[in-house]
N, C-alpha and C. Protein backbone atom coordinates (compact mmCIF):
# COMPACT_ATOMS: atom_id res chain seq x y z
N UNK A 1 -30.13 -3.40 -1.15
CA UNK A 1 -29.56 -2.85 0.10
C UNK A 1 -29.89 -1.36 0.19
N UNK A 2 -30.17 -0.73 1.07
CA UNK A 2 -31.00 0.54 1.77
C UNK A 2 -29.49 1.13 1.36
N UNK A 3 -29.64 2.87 1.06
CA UNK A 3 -28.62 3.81 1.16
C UNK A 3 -27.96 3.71 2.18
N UNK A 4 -28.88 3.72 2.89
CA UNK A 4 -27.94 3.86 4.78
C UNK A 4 -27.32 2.69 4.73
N UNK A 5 -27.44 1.55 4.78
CA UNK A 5 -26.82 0.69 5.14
C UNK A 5 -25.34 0.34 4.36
N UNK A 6 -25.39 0.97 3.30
CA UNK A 6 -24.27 0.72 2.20
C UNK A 6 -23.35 1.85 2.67
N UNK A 7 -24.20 3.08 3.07
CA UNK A 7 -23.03 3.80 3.32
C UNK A 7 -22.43 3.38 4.88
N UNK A 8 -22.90 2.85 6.03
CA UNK A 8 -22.52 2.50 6.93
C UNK A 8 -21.38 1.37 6.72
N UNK A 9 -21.61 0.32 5.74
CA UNK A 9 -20.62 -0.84 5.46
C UNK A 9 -19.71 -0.11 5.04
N UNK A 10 -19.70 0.65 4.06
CA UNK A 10 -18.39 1.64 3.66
C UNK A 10 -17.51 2.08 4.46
N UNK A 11 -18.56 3.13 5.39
CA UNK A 11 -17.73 3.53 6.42
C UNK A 11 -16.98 2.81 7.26
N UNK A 12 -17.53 1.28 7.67
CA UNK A 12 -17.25 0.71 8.63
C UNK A 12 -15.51 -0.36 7.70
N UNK A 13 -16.12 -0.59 6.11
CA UNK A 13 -14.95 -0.69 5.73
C UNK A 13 -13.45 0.39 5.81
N UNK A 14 -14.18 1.56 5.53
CA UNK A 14 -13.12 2.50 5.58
C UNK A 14 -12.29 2.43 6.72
N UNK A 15 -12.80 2.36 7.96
CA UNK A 15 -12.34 2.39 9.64
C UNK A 15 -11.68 1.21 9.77
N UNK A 16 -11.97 -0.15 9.20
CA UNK A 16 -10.81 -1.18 9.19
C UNK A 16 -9.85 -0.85 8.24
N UNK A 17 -9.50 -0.40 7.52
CA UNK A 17 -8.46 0.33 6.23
C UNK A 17 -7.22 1.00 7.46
N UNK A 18 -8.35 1.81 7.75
CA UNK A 18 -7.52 2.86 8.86
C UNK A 18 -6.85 2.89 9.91
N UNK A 19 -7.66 1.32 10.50
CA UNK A 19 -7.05 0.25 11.91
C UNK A 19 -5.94 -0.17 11.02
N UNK A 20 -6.31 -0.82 9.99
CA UNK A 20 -4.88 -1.64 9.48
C UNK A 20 -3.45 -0.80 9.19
N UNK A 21 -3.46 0.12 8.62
CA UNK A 21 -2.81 1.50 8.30
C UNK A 21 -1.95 1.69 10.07
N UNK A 22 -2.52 1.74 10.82
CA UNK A 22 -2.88 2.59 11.78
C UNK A 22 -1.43 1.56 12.67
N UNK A 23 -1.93 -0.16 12.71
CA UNK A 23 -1.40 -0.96 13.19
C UNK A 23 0.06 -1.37 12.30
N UNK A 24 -0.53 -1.34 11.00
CA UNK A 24 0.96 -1.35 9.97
C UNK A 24 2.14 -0.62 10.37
N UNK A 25 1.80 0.71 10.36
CA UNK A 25 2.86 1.85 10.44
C UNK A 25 3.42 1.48 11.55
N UNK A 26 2.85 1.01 13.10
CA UNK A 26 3.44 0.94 14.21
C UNK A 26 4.47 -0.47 13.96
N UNK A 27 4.08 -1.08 13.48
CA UNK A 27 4.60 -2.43 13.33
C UNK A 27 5.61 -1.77 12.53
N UNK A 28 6.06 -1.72 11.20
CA UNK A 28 6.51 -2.02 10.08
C UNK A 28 8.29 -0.91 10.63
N UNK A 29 9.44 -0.88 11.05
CA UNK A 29 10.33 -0.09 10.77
C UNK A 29 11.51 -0.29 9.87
N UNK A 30 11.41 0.72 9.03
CA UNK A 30 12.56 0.41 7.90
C UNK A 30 13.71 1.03 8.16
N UNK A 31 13.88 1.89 9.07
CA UNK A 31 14.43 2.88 9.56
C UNK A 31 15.25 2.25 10.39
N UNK A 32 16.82 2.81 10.62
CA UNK A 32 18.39 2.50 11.50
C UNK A 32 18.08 3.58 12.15
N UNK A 33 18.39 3.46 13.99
CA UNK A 33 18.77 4.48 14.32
C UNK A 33 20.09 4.92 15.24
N UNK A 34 20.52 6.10 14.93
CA UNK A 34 22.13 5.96 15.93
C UNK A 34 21.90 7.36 16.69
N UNK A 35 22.92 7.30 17.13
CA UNK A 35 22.96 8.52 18.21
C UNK A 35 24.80 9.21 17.86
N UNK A 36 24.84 8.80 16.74
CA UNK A 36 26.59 9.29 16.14
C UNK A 36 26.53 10.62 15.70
N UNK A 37 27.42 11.21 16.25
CA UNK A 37 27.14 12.98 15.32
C UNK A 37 27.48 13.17 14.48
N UNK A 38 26.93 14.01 13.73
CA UNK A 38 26.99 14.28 12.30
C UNK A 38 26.97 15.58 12.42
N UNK A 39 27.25 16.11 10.81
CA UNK A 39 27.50 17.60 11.11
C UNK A 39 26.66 17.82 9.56
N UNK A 40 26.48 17.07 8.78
CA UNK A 40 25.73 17.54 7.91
C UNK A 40 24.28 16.04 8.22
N UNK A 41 22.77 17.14 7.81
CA UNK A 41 21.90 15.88 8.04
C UNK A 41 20.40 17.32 8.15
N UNK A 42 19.24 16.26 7.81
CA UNK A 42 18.47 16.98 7.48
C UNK A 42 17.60 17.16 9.09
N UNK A 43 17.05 17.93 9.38
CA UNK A 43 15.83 17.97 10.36
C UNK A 43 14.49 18.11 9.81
N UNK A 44 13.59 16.97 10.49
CA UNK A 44 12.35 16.89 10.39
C UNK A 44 11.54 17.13 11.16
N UNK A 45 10.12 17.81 10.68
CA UNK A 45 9.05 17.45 11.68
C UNK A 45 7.60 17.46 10.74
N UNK A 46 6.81 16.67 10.96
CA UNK A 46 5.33 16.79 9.67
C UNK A 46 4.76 17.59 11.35
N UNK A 47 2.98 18.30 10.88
CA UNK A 47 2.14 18.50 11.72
C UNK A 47 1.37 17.76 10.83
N UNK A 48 0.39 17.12 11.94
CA UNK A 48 -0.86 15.90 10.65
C UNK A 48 -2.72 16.48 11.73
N UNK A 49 -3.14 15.54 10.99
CA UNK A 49 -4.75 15.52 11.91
C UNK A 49 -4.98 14.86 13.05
N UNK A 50 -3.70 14.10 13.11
CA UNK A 50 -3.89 13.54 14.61
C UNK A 50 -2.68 12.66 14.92
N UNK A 51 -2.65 11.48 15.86
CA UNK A 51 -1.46 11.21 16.51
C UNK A 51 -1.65 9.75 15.96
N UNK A 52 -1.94 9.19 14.73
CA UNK A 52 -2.50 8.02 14.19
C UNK A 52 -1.32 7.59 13.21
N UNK A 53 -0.42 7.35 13.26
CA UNK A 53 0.02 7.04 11.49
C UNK A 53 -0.36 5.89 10.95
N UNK A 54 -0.70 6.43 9.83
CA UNK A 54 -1.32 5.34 8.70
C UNK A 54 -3.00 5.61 8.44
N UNK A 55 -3.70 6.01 9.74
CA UNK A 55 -4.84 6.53 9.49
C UNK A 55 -4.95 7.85 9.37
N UNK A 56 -3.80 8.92 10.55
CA UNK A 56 -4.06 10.48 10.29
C UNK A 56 -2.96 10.96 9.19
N UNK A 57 -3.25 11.97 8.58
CA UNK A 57 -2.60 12.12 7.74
C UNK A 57 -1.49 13.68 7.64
N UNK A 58 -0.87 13.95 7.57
CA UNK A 58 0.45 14.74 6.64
C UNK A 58 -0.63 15.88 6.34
N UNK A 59 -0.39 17.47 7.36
CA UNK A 59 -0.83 18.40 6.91
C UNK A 59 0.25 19.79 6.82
N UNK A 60 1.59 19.28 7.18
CA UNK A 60 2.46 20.21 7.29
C UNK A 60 4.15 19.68 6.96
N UNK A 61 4.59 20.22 6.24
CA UNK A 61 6.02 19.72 6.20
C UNK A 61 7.12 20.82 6.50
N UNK A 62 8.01 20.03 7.72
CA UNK A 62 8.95 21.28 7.89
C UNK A 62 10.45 20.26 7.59
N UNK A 63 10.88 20.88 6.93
CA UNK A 63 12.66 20.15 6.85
C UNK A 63 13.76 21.25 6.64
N UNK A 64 14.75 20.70 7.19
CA UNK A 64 15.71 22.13 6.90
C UNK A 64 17.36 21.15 6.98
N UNK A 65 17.70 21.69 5.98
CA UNK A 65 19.26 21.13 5.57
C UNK A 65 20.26 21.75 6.04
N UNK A 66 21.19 20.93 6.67
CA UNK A 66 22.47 21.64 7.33
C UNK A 66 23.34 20.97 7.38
N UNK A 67 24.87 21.57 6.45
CA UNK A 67 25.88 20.97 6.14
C UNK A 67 26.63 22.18 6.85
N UNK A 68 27.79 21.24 7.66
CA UNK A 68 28.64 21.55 8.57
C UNK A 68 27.74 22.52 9.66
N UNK A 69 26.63 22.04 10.19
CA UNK A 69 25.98 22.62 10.63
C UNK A 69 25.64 23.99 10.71
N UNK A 70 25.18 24.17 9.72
CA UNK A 70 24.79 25.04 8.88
C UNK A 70 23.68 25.18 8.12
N UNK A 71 22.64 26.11 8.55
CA UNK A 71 21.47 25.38 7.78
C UNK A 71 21.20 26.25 5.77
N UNK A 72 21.13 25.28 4.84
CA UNK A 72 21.25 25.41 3.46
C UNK A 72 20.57 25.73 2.98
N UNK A 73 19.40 25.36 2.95
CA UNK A 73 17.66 25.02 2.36
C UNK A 73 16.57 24.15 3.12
N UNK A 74 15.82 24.96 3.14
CA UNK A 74 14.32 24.28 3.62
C UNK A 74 13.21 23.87 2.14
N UNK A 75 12.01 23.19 3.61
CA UNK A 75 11.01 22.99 2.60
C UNK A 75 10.34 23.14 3.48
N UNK A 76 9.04 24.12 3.21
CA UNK A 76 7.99 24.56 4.11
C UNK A 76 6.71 24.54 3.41
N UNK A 77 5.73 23.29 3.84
CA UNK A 77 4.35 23.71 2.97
C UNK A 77 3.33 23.26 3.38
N UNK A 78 2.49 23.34 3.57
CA UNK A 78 1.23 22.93 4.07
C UNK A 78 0.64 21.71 2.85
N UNK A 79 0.00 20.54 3.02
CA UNK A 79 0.16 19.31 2.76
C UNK A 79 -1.65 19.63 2.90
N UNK A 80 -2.69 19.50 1.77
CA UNK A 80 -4.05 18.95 1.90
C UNK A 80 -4.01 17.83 2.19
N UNK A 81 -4.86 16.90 3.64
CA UNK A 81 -4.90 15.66 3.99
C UNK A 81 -5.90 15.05 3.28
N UNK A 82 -6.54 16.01 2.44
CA UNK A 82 -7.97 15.26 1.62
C UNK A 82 -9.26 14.92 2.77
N UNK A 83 -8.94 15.62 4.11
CA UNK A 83 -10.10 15.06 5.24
C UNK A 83 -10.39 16.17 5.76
N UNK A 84 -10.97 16.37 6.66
CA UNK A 84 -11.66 17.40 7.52
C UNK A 84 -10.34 17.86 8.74
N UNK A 85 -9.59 18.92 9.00
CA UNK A 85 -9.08 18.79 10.44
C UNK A 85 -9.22 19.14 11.52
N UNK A 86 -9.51 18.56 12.06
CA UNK A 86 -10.52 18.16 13.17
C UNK A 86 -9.83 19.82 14.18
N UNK A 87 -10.98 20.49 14.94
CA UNK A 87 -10.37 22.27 15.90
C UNK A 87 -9.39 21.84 16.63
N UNK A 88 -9.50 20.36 17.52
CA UNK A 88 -8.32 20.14 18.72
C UNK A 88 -6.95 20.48 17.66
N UNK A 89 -6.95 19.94 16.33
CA UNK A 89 -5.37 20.29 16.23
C UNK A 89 -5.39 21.42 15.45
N UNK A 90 -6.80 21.91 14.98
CA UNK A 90 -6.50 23.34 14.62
C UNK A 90 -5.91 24.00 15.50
N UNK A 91 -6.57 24.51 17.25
CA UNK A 91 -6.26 24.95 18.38
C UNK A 91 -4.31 24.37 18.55
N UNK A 92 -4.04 23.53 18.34
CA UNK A 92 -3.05 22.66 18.36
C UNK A 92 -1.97 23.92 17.49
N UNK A 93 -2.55 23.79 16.47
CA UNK A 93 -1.10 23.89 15.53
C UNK A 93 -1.58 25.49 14.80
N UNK A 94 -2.49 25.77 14.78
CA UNK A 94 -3.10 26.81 13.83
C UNK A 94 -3.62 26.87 12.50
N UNK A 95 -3.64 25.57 12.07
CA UNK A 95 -3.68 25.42 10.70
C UNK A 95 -5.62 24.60 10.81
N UNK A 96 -5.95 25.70 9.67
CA UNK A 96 -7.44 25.48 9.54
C UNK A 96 -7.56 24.70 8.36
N UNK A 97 -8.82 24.22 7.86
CA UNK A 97 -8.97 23.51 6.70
C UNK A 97 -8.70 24.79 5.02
N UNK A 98 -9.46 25.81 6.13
CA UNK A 98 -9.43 26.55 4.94
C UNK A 98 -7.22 26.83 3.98
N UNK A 99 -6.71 27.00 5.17
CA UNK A 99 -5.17 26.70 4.76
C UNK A 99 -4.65 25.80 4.05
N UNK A 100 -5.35 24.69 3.90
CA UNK A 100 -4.57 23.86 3.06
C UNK A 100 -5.58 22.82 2.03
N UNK A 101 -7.20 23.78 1.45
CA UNK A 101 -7.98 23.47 1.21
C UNK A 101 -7.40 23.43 -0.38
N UNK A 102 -5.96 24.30 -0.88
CA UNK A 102 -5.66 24.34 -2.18
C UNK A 102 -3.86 23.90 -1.99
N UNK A 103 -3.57 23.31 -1.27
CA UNK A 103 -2.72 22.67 -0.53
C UNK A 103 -2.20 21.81 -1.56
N UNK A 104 -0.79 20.92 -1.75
CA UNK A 104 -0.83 19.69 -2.57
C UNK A 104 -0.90 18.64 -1.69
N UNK A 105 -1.39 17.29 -1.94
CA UNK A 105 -1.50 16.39 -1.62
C UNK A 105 -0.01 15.57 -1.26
N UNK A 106 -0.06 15.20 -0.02
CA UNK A 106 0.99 14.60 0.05
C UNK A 106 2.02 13.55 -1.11
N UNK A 107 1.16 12.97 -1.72
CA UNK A 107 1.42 12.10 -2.67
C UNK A 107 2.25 12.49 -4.27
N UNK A 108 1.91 14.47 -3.93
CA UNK A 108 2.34 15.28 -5.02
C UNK A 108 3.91 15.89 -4.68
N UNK A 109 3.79 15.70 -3.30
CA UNK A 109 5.15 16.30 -2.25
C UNK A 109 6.03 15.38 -2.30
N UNK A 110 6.21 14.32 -1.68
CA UNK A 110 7.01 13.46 -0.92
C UNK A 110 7.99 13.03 -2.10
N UNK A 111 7.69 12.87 -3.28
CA UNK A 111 9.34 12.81 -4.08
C UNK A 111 10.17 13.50 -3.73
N UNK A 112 9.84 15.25 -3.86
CA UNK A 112 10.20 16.26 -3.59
C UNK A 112 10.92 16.46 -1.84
N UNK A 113 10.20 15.51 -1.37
CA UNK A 113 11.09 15.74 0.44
C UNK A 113 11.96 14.69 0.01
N UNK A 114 12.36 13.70 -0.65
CA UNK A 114 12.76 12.46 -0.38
C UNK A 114 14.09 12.58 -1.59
N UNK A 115 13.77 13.38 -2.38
CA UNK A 115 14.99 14.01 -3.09
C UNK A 115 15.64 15.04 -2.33
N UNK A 116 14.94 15.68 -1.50
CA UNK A 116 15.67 16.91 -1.00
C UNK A 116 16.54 15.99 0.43
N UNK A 117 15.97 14.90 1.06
CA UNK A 117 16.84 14.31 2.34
C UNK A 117 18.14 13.67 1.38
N UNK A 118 17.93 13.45 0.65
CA UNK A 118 18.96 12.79 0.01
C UNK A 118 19.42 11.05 0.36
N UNK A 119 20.76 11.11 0.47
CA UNK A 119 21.33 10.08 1.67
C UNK A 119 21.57 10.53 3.01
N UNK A 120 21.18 11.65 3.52
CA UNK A 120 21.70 12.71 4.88
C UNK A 120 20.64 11.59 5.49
N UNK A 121 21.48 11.56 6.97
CA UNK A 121 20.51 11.36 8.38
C UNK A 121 19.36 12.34 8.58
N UNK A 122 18.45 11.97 9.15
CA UNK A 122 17.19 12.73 9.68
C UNK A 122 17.16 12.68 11.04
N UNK A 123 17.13 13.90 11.30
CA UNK A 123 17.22 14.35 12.99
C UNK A 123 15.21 14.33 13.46
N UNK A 124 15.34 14.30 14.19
CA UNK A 124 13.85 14.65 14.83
C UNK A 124 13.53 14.07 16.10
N UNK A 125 12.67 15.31 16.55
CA UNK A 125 12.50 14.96 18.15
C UNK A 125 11.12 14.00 18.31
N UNK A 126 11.48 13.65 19.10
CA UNK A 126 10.39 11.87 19.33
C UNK A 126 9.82 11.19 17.75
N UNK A 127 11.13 10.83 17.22
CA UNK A 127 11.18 10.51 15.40
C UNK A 127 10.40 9.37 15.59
N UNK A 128 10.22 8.73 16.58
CA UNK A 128 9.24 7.52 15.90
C UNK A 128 7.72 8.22 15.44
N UNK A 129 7.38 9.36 16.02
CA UNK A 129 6.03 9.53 15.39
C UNK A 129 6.44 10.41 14.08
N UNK A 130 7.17 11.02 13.65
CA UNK A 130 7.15 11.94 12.28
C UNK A 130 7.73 10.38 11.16
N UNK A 131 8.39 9.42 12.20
CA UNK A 131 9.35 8.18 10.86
C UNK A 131 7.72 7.23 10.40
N UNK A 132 6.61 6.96 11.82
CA UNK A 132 5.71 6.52 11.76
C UNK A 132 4.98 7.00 10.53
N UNK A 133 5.09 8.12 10.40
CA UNK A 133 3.82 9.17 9.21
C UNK A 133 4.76 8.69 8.14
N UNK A 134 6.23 9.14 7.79
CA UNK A 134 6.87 8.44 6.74
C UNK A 134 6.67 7.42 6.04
N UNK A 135 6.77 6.31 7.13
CA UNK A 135 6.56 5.00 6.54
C UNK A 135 5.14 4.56 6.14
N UNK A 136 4.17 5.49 6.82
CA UNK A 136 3.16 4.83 6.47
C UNK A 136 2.60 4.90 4.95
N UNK A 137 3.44 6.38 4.31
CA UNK A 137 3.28 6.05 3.22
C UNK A 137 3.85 5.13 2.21
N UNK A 138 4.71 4.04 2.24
CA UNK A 138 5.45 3.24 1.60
C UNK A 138 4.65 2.34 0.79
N UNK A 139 4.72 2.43 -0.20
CA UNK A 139 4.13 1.16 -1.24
C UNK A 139 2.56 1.98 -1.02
N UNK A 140 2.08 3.04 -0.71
CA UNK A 140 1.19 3.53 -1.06
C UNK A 140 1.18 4.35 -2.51
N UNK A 141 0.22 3.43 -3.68
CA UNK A 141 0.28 4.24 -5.03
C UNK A 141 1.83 4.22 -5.41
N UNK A 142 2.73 3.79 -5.28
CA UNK A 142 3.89 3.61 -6.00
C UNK A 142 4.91 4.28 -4.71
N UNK A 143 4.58 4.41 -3.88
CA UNK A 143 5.73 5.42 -3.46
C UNK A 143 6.70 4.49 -2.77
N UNK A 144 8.27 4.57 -2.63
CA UNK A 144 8.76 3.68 -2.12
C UNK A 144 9.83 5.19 -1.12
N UNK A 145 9.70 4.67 0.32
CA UNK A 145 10.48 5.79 1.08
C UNK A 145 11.47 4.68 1.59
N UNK A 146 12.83 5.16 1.20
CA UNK A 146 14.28 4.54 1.65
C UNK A 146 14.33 4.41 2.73
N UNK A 147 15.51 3.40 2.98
CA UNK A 147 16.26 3.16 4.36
C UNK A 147 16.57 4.23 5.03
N UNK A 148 16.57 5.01 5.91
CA UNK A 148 16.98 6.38 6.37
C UNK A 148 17.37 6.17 7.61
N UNK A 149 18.76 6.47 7.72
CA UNK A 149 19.23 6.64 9.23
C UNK A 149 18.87 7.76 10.28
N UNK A 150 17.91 7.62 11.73
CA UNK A 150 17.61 8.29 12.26
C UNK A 150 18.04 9.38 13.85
N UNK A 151 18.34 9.93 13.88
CA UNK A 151 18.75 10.31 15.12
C UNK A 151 17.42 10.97 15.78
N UNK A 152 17.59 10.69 17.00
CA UNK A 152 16.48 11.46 17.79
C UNK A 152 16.87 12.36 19.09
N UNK A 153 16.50 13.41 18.75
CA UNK A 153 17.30 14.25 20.13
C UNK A 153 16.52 14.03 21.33
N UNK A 154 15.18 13.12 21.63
CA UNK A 154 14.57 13.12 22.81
C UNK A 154 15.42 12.47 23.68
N UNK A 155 16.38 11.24 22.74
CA UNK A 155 17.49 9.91 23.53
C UNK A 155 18.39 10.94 23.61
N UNK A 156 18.94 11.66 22.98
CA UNK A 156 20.36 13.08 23.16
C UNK A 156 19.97 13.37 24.34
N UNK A 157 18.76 14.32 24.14
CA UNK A 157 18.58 14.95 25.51
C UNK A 157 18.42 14.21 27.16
N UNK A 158 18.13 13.45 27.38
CA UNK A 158 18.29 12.46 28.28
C UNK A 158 19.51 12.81 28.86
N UNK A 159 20.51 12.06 27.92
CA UNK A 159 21.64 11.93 28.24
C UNK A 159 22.18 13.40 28.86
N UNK A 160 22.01 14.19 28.02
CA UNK A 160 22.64 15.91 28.02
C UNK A 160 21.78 16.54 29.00
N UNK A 161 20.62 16.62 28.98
CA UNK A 161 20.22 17.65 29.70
C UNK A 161 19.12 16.90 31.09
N UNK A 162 19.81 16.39 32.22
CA UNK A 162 19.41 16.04 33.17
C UNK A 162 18.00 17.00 34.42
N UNK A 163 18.19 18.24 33.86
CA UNK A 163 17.61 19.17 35.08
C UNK A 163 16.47 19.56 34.63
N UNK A 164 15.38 19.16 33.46
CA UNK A 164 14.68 19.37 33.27
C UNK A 164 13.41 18.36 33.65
N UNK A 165 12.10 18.65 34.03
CA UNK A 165 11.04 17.47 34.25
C UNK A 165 11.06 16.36 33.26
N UNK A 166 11.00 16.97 31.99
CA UNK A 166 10.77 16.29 30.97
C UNK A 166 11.31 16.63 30.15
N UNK A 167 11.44 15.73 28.97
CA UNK A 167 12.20 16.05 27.48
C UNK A 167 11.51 16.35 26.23
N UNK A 168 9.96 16.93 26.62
CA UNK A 168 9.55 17.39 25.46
C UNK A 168 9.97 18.61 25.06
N UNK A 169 9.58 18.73 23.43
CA UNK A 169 10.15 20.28 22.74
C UNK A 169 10.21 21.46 23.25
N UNK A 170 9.20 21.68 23.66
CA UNK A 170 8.80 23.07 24.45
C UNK A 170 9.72 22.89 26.02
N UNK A 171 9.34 22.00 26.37
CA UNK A 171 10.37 21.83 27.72
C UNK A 171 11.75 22.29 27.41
N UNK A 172 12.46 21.71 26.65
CA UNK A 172 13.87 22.17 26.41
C UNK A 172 13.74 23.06 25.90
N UNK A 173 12.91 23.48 24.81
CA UNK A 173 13.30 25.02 24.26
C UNK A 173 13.35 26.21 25.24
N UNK A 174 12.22 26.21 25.82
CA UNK A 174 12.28 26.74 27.22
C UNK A 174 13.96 26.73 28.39
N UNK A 175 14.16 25.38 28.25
CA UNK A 175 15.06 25.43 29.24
C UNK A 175 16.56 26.25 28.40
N UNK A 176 16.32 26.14 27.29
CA UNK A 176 17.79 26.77 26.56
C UNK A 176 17.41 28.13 25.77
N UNK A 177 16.56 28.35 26.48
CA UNK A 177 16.12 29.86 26.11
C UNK A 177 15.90 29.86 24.52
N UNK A 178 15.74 29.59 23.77
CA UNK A 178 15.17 29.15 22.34
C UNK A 178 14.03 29.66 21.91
N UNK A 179 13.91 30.82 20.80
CA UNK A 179 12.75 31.31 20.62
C UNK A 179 12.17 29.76 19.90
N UNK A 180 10.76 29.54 20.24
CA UNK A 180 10.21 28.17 19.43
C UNK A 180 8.57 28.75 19.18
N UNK A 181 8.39 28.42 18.32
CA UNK A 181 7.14 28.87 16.97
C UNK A 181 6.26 27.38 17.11
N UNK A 182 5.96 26.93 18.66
CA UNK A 182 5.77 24.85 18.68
C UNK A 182 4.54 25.31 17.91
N UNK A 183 4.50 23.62 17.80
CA UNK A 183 3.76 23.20 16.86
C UNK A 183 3.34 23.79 15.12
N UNK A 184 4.64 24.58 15.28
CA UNK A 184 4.55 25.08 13.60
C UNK A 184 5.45 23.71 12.94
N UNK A 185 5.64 23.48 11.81
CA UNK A 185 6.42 22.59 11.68
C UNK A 185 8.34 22.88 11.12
N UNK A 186 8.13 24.27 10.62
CA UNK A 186 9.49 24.83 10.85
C UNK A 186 9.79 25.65 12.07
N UNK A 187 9.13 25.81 12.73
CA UNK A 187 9.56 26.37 14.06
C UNK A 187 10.05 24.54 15.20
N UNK A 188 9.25 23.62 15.03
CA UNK A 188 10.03 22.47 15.81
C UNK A 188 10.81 21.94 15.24
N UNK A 189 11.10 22.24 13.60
CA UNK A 189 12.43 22.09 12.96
C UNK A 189 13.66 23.46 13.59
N UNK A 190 13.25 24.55 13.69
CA UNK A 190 14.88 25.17 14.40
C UNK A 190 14.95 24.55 16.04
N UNK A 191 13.97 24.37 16.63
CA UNK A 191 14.33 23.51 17.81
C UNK A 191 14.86 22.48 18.12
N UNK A 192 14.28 21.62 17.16
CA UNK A 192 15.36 20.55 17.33
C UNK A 192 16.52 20.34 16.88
N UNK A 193 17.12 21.93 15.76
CA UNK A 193 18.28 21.41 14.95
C UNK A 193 18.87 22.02 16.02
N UNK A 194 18.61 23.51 17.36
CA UNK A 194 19.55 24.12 18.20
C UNK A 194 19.31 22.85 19.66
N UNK A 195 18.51 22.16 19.43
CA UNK A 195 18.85 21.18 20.91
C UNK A 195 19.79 19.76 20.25
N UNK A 196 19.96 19.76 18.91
CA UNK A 196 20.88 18.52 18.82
C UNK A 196 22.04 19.40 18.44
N UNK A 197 22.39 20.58 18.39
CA UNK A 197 23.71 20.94 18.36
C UNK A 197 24.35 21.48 19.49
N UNK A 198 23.17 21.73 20.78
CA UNK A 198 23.17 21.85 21.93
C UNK A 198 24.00 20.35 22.95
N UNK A 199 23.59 19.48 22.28
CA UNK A 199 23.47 17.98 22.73
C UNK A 199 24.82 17.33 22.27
N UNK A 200 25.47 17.93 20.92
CA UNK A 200 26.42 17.08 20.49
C UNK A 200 28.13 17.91 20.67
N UNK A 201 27.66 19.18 20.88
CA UNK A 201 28.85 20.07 20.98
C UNK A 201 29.93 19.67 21.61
């Protein structure tokens, strides 16, 4: 078999890996979700290489802990995806390859987020895509990510904040005057922890 052609089957294996991944994550939820308030509970948000879970991968982790709403401890780090990231989400988010070229690998992190959520709820705005990236790592290389109860402030906001076009991040941060740092991944972590305490007050 010709070089080229072996590396094309590869590739073309790799890209069904990535469909399957891709279709898994959407399928697969392990995740409860409520809309009950809580006053202690973690906020999430990953930034990745693209809008894929299971094929794009985990290039940013933002979480921040808050008991009696109150925020305790974070975790802030830039995540090597092991791939190229592509300028649209450089332009996107700011984060170049060269940033997270000495980065740890997600696979070196995620104990470390998954000890730090504890048993706390996870807040996050439009959580099916940051719970999507979660799960997709499950039973990847040993990793097993728990049952986690989810709240999502995009369903809060609905309810709460009627006068806006839309209920994305920047939309509400905007509308509640909210300094927001978007698309950083601790800057859409203080946004969404001041629009779900905005939402539940």
């Amino acid at each position: 078999m010709s070089p080229n052609r072996k590396a094309a089957q590869l590739l073309q294996t790799k890209t069904d890996i990535q469909n399957w991944g891709a279709r898994r994550a959407s399928r697969v939820k392990k995740y409860k979700t409520t809309s009950r308030h809580v006053k202690d509970y973690i906020v999430l948000d990953f930034e990745t290489t693209g809008f894929r879970a299971g094929a794009d991968r985990i290039i940013q982790i933002g979480a921040l802990k808050y008991i009696n709403h109150e925020q305790i401890e974070f975790i802030n780090t830039f995540i090597n995806p092991e791939r190229h990231i592509p300028i649209t989400i450089t332009r996107l988010t700011g984060i170049t390859n060269e940033m997270v070229q000495w980065a740890p690998t997600i696979e070196h992190k995620i104990d470390e987020l998954i000890e730090f959520i504890g048993d706390l709820p996870i807040i996050a705005h439009n959580a099916s895509f940051d719970m999507g990236f979660l799960y997709a790592l499950d039973n990847i290389e040993g990793i097993k990510i728990p049952e986690y109860t989810v709240i999502d402030t995009v369903k809060l906001a609905r309810k709460a904040i009627t006068e806006t076009p839309n209920h994305k991040l920047g939309t509400l941060a905007k509308h509640l005057q909210l300094e927001h740092d978007a698309h950083d991944a601790i800057g859409d972590c203080l946004a969404t922890a001041a629009i779900y305490q905005y939402c539940t007050q």
